[in-house]
N, C-alpha and C. Protein backbone atom coordinates (compact mmCIF):
# COMPACT_ATOMS: atom_id res chain seq x y z
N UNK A 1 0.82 -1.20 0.00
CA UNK A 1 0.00 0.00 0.00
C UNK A 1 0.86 1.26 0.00
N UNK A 2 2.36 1.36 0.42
CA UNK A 2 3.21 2.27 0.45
C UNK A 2 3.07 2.57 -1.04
N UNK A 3 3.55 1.83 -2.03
CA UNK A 3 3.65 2.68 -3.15
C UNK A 3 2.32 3.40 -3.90
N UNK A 4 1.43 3.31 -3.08
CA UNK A 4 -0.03 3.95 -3.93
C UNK A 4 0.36 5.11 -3.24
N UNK A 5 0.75 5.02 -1.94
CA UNK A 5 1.09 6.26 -0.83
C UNK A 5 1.91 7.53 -1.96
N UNK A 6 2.96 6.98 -2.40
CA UNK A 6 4.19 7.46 -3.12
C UNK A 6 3.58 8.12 -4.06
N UNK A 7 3.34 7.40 -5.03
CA UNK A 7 2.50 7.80 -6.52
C UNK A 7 1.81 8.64 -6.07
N UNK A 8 1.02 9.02 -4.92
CA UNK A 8 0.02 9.84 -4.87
C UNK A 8 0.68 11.33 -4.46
N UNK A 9 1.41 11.03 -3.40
CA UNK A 9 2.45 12.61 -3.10
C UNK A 9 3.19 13.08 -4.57
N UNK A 10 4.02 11.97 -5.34
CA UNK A 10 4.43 12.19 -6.33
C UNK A 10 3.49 13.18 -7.51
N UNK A 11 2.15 12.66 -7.85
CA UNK A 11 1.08 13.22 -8.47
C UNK A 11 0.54 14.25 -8.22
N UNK A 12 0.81 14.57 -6.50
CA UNK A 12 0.35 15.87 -6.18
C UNK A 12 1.57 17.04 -6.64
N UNK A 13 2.61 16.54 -5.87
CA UNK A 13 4.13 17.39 -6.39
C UNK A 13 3.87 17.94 -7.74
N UNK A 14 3.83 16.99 -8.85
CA UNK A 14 3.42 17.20 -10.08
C UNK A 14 2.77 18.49 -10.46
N UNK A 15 1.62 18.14 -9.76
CA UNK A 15 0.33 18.88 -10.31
C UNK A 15 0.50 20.53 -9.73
N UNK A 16 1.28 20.65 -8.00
CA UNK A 16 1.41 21.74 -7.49
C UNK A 16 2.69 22.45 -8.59
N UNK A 17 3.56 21.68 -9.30
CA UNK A 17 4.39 22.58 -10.15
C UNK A 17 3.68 22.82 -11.51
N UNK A 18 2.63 22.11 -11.96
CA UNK A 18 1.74 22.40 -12.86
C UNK A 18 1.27 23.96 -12.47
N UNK A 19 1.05 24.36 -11.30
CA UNK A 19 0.07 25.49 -10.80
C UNK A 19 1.29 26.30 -10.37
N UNK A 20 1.94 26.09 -10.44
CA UNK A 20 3.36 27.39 -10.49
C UNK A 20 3.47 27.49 -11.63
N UNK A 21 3.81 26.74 -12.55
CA UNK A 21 4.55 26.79 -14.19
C UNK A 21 2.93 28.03 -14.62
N UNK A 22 1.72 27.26 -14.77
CA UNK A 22 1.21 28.07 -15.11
C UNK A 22 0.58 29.43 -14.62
N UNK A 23 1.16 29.99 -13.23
CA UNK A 23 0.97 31.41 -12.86
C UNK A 23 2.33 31.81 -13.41
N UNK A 24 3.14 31.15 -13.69
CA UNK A 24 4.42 32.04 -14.09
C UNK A 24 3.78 32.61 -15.87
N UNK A 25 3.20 31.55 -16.25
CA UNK A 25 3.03 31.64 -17.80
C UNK A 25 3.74 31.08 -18.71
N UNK A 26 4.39 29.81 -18.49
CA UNK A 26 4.85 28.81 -19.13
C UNK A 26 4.06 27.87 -19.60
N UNK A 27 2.92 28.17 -20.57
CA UNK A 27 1.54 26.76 -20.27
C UNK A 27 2.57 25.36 -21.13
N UNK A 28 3.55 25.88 -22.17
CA UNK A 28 3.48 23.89 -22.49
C UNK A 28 4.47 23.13 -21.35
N UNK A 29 4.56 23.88 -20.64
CA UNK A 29 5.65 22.73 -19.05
C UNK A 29 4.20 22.72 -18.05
N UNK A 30 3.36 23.12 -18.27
CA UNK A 30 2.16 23.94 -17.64
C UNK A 30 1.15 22.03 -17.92
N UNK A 31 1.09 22.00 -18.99
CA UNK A 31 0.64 20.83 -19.61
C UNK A 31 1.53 19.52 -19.46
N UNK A 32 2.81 19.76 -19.60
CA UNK A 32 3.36 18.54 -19.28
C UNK A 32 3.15 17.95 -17.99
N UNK A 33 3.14 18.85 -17.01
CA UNK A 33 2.87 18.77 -15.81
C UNK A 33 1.88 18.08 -15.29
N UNK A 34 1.01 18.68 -15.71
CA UNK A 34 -0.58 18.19 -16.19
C UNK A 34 -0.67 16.51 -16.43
N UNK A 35 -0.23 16.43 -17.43
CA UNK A 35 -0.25 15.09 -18.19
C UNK A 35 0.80 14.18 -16.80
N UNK A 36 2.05 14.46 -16.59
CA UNK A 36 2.31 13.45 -15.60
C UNK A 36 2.00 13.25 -14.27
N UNK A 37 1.14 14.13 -13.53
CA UNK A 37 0.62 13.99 -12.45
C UNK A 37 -0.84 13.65 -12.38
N UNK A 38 -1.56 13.48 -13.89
CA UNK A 38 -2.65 12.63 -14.02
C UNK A 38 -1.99 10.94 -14.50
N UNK A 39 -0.67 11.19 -14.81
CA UNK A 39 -0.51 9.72 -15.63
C UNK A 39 0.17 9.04 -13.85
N UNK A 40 0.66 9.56 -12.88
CA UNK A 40 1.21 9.22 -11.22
C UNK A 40 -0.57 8.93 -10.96
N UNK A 41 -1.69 9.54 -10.66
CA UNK A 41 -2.90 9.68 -10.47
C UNK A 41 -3.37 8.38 -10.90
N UNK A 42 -3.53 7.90 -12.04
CA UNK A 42 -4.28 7.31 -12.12
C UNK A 42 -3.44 5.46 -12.13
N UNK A 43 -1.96 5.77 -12.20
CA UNK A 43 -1.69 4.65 -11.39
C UNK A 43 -1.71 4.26 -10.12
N UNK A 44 -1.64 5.25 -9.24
CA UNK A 44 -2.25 5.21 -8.08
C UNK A 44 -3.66 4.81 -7.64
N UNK A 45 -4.34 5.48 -8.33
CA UNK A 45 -5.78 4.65 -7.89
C UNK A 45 -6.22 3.29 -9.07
N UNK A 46 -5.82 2.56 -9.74
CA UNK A 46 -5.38 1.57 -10.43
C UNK A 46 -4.90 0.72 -9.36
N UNK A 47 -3.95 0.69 -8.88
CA UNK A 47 -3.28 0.23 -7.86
C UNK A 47 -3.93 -0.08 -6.86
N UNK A 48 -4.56 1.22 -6.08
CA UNK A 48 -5.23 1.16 -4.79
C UNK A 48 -6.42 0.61 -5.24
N UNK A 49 -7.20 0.62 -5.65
CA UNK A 49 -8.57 -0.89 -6.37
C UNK A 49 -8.39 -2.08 -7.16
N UNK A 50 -6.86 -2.33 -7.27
CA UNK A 50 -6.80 -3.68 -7.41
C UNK A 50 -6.56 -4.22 -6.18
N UNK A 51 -5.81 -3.63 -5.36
CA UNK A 51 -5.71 -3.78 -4.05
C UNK A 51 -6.90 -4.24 -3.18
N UNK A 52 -7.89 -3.01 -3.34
CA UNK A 52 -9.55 -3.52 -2.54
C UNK A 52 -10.04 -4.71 -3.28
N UNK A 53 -9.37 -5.19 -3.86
CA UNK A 53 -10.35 -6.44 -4.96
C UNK A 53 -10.21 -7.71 -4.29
């Protein structure tokens, strides 16, 4: 269950430099950002419901 733990801080990290990049006004690191802290996200909860199964 630790690594759903991980992936999920990881996904947040992500997403909080998503929301810096784009108040600075950098949107395509703005988007990348985006894209890998939904792609940490949804292995995380992937993970955590195969787990409940």
């Amino acid at each position: 269950m630790r690594h759903v733990w991980v992936r999920s801080i990881l996904a947040l990290i992500w997403l909080a430099a998503a929301v810096v990049s784009g108040l600075s006004g950098n949107i395509e690191m703005t988007l990348v950002y985006v894209i890998i802290g939904g792609v940490f996200l949804y292995f995380a909860y992937t993970s955590w419901r195969k787990k409940g199964e």
